[in-house]
PDB file of N, CA and C in Angstrom:
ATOM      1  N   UNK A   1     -12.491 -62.993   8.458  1.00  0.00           N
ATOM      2  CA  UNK A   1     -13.737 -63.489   7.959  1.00  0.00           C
ATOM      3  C   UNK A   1     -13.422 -64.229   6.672  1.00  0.00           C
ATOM      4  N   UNK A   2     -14.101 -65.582   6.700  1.00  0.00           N
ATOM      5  CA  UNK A   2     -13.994 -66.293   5.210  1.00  0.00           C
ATOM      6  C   UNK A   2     -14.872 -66.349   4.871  1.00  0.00           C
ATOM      7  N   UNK A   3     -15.416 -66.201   3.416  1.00  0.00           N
ATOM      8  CA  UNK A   3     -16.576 -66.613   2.381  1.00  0.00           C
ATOM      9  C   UNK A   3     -16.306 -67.957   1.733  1.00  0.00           C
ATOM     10  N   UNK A   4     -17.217 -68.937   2.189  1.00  0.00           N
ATOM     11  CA  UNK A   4     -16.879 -70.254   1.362  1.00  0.00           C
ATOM     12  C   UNK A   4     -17.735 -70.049  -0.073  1.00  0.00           C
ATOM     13  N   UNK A   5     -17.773 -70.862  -1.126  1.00  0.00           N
ATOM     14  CA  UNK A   5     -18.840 -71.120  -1.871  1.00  0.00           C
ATOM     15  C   UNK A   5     -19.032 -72.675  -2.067  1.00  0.00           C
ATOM     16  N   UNK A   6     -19.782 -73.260  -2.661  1.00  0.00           N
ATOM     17  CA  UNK A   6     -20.480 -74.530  -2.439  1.00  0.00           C
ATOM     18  C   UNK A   6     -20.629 -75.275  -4.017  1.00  0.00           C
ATOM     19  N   UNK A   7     -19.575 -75.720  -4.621  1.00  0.00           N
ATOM     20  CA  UNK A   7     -19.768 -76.158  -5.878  1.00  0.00           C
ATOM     21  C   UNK A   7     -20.587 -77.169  -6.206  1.00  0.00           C
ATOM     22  N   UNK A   8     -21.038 -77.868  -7.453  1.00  0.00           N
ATOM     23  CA  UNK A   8     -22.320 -78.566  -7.689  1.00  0.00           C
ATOM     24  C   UNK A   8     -21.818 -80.330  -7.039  1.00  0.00           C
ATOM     25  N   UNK A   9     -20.363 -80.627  -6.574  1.00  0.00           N
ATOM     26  CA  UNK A   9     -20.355 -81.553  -5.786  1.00  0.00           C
ATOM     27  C   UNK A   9     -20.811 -81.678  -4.898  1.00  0.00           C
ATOM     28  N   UNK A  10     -20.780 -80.280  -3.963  1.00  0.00           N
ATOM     29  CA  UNK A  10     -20.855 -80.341  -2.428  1.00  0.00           C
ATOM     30  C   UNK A  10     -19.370 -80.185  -2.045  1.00  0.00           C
ATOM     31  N   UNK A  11     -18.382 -80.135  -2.832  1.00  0.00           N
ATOM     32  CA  UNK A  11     -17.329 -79.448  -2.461  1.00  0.00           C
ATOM     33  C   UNK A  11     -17.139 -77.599  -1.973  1.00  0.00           C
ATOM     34  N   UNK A  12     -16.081 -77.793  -0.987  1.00  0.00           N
ATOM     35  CA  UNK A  12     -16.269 -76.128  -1.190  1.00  0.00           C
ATOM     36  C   UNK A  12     -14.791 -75.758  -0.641  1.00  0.00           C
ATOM     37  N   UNK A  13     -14.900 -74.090  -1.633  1.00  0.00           N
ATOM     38  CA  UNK A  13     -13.785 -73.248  -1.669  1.00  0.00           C
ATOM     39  C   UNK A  13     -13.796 -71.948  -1.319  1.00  0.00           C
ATOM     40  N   UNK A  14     -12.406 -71.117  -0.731  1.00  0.00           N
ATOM     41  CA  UNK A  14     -12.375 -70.399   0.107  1.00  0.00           C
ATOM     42  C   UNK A  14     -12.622 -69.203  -1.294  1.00  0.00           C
ATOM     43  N   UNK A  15     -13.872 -68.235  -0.830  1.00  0.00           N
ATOM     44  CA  UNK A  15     -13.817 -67.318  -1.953  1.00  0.00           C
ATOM     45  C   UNK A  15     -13.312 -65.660  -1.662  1.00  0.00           C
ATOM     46  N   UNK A  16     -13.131 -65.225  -0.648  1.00  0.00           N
ATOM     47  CA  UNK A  16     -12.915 -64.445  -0.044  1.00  0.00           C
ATOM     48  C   UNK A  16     -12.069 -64.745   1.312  1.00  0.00           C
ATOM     49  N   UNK A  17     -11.312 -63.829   1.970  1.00  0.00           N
ATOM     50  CA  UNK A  17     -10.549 -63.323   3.308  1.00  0.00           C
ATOM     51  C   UNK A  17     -10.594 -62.044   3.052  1.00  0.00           C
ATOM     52  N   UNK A  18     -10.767 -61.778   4.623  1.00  0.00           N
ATOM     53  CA  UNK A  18     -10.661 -60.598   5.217  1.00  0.00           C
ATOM     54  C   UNK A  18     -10.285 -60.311   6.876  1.00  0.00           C
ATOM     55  N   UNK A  19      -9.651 -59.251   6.699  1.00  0.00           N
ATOM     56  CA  UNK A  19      -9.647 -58.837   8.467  1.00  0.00           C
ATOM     57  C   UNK A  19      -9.384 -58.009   8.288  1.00  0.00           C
ATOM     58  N   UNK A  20      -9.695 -57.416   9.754  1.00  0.00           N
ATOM     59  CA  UNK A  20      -9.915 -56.333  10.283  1.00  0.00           C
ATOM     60  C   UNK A  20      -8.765 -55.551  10.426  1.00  0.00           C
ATOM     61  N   UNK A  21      -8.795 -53.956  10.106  1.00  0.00           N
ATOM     62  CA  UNK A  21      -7.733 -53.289  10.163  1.00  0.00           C
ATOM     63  C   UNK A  21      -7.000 -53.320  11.957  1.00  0.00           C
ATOM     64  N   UNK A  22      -5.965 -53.022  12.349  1.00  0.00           N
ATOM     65  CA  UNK A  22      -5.576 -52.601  13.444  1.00  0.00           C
ATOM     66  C   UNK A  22      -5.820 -51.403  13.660  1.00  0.00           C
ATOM     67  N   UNK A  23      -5.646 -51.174  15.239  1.00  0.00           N
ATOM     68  CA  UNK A  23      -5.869 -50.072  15.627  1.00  0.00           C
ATOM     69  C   UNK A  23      -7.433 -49.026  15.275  1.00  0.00           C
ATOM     70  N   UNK A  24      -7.535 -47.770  15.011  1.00  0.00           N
ATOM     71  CA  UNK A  24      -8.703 -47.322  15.331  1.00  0.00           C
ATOM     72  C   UNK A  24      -9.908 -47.730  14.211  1.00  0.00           C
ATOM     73  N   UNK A  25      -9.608 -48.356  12.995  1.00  0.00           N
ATOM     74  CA  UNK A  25     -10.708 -48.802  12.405  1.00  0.00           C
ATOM     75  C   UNK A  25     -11.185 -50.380  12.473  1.00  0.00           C
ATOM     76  N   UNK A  26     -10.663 -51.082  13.738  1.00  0.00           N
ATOM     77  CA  UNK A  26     -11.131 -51.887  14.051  1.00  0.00           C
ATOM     78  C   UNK A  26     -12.672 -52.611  14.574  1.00  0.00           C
ATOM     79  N   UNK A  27     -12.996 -51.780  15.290  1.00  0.00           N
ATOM     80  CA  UNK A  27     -14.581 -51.423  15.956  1.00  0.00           C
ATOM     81  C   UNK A  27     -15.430 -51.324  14.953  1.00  0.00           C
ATOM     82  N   UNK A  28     -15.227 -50.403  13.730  1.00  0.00           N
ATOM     83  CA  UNK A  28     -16.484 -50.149  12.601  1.00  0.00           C
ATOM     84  C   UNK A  28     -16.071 -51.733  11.706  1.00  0.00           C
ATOM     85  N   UNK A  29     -15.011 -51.768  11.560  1.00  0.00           N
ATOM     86  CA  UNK A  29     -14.835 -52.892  10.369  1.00  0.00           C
ATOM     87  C   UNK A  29     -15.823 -54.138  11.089  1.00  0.00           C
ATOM     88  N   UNK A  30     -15.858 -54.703  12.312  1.00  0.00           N
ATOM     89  CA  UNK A  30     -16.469 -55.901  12.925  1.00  0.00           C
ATOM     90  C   UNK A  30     -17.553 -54.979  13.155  1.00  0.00           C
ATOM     91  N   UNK A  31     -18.010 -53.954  13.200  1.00  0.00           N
ATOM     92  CA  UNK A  31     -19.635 -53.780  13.388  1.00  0.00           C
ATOM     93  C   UNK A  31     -20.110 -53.523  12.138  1.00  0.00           C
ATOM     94  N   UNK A  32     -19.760 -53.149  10.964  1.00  0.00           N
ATOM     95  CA  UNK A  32     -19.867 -53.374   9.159  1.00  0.00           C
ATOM     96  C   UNK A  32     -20.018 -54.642   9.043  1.00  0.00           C
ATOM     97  N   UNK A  33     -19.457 -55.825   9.366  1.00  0.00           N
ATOM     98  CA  UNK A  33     -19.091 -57.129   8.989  1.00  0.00           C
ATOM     99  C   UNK A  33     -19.950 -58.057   9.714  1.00  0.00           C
ATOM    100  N   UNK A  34     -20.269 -57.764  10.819  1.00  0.00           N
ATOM    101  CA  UNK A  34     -20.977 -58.584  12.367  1.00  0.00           C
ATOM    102  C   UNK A  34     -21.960 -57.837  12.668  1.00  0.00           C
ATOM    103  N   UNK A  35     -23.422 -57.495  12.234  1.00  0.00           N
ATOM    104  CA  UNK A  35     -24.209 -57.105  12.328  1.00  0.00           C
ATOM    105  C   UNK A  35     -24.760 -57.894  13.913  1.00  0.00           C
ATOM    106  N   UNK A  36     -26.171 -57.199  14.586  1.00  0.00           N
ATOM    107  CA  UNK A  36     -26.563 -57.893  15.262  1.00  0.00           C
ATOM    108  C   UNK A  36     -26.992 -59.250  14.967  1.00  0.00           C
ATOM    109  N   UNK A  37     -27.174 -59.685  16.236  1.00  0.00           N
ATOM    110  CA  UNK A  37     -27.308 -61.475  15.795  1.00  0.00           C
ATOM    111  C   UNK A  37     -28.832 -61.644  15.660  1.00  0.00           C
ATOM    112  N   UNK A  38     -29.293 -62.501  14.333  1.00  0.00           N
ATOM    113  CA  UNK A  38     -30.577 -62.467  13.694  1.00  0.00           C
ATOM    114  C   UNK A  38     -31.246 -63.690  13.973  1.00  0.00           C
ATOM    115  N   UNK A  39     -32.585 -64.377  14.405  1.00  0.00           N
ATOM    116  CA  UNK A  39     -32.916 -65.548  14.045  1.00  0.00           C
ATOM    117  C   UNK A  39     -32.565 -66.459  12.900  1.00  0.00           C
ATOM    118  N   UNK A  40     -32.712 -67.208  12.610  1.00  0.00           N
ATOM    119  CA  UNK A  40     -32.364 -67.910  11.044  1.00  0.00           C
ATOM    120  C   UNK A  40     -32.764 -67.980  10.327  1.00  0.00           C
ATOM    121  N   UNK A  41     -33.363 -67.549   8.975  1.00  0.00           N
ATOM    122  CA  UNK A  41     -34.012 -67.755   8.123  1.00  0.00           C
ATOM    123  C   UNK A  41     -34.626 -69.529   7.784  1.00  0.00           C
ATOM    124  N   UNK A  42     -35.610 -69.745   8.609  1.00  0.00           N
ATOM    125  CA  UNK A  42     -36.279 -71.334   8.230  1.00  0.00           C
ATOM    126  C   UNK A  42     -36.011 -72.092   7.035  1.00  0.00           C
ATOM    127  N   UNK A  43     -36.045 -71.128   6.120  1.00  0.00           N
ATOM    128  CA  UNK A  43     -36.086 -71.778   4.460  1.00  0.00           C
ATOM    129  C   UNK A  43     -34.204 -72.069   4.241  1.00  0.00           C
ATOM    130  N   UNK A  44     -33.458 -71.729   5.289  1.00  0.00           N
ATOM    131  CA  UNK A  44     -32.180 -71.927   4.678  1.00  0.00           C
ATOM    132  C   UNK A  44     -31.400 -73.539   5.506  1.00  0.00           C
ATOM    133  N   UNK A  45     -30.865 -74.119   5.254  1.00  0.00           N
ATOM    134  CA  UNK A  45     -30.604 -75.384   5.537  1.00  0.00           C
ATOM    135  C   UNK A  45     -29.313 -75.060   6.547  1.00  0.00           C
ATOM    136  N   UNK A  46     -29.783 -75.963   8.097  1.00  0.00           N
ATOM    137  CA  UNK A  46     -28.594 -75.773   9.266  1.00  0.00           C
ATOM    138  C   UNK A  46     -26.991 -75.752   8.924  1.00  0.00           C
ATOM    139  N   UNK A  47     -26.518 -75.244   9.481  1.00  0.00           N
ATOM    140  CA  UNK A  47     -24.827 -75.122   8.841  1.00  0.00           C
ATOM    141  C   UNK A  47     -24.601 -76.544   9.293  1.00  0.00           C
ATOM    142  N   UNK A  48     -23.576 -77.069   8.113  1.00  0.00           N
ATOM    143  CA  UNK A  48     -22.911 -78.059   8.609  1.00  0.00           C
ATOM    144  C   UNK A  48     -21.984 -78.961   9.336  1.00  0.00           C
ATOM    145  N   UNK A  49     -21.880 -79.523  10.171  1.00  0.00           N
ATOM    146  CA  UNK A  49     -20.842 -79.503  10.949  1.00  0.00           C
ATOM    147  C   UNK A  49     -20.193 -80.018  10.676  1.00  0.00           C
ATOM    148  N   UNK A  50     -19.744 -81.126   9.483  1.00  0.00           N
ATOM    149  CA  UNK A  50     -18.239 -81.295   8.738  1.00  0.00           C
ATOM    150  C   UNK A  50     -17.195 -80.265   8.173  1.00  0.00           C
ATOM    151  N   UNK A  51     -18.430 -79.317   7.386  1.00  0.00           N
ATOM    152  CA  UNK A  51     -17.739 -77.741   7.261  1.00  0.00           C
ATOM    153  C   UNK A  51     -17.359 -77.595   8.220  1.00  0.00           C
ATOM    154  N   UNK A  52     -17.559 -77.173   9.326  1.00  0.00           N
ATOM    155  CA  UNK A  52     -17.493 -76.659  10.652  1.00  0.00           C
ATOM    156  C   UNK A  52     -15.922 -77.473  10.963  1.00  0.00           C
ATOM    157  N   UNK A  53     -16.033 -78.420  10.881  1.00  0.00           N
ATOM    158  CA  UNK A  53     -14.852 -78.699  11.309  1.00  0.00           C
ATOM    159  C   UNK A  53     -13.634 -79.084  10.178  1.00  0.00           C
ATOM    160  N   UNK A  54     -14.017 -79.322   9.054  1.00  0.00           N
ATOM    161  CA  UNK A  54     -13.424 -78.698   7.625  1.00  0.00           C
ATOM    162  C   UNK A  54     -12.112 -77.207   8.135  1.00  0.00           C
ATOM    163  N   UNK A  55     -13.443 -76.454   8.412  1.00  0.00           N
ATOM    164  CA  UNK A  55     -12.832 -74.998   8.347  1.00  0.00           C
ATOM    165  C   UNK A  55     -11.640 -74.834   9.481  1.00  0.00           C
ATOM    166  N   UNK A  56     -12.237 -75.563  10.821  1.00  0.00           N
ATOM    167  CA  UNK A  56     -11.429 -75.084  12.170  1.00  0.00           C
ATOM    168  C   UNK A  56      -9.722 -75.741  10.892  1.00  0.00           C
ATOM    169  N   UNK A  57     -10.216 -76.849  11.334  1.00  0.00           N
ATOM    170  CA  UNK A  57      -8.718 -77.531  10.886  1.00  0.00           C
ATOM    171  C   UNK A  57      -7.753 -77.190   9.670  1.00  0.00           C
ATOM    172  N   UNK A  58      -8.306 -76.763   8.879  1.00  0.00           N
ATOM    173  CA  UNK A  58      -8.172 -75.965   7.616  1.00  0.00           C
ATOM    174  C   UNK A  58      -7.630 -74.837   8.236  1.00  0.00           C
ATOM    175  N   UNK A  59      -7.595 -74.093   8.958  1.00  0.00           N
ATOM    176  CA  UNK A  59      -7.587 -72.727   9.452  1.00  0.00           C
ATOM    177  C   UNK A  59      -6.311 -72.424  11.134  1.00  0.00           C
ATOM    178  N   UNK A  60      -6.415 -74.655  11.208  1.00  0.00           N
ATOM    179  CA  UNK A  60      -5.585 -74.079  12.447  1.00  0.00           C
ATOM    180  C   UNK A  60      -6.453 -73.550  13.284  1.00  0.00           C
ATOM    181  N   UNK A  61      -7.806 -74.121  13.895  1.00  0.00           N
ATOM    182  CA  UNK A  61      -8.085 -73.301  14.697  1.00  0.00           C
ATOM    183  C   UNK A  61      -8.677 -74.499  15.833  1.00  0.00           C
ATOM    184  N   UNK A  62      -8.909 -74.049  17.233  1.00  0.00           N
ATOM    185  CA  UNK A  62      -9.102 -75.169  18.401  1.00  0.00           C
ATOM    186  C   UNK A  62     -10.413 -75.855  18.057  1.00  0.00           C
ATOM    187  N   UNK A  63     -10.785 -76.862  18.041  1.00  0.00           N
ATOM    188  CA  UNK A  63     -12.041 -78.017  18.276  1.00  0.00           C
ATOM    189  C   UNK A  63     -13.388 -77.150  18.695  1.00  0.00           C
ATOM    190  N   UNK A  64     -12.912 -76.409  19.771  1.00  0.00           N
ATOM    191  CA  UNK A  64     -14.504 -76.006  19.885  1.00  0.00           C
ATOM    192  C   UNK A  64     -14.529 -74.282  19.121  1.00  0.00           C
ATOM    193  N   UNK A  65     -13.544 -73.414  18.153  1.00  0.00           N
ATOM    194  CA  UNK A  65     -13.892 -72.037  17.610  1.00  0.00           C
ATOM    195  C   UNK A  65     -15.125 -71.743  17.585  1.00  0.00           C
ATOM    196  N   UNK A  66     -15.894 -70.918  17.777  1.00  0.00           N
ATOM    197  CA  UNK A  66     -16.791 -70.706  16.900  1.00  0.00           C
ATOM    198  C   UNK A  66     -16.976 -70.448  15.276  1.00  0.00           C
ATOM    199  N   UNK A  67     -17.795 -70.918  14.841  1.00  0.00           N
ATOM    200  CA  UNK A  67     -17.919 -70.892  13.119  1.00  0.00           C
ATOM    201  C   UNK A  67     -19.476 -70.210  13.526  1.00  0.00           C
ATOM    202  N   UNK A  68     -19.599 -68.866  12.364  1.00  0.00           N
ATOM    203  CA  UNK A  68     -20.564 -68.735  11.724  1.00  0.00           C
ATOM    204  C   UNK A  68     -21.201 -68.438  10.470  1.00  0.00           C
ATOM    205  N   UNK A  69     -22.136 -67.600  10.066  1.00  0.00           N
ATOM    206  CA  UNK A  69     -22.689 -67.617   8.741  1.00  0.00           C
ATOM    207  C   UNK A  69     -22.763 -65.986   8.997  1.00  0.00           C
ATOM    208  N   UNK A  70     -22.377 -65.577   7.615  1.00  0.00           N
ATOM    209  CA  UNK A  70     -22.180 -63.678   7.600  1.00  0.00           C
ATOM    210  C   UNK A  70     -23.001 -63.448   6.549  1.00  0.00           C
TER     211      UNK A  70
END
């Protein structure tokens, strides 16, 4: 899991990493972290999809990953 933050450019930086332990505290750490999945709060502005693909590539990760908001 990454935490970005959003500086007064519109730039942004990685503020946090994390993962998940191996083995048996795996299951609680992603159900602590990955709550059920919520509607969206209206008042908050759609994720972006330059981030979105900012992050995959940044991260090494395939074209279509999923990216979300925690």
């Amino acid at each position: 899991m990454v935490r970005l933050e959003r500086d007064a450019r519109g730039a942004y930086r990685v503020v946090t990493r994390e993962e998940p332990p191996d083995g048996e505290g795996y299951g609680r750490w992603v159900a602590d972290h990955f709550g059920p999945p919520a509607e969206p709060d209206p008042d908050e502005p759609p994720p972006s999809a330059a981030l979105e693909a900012a992050a995959r590539t940044h991260f090494g990760l395939p074209a279509d990953a999923p990216v979300g908001d925690c």
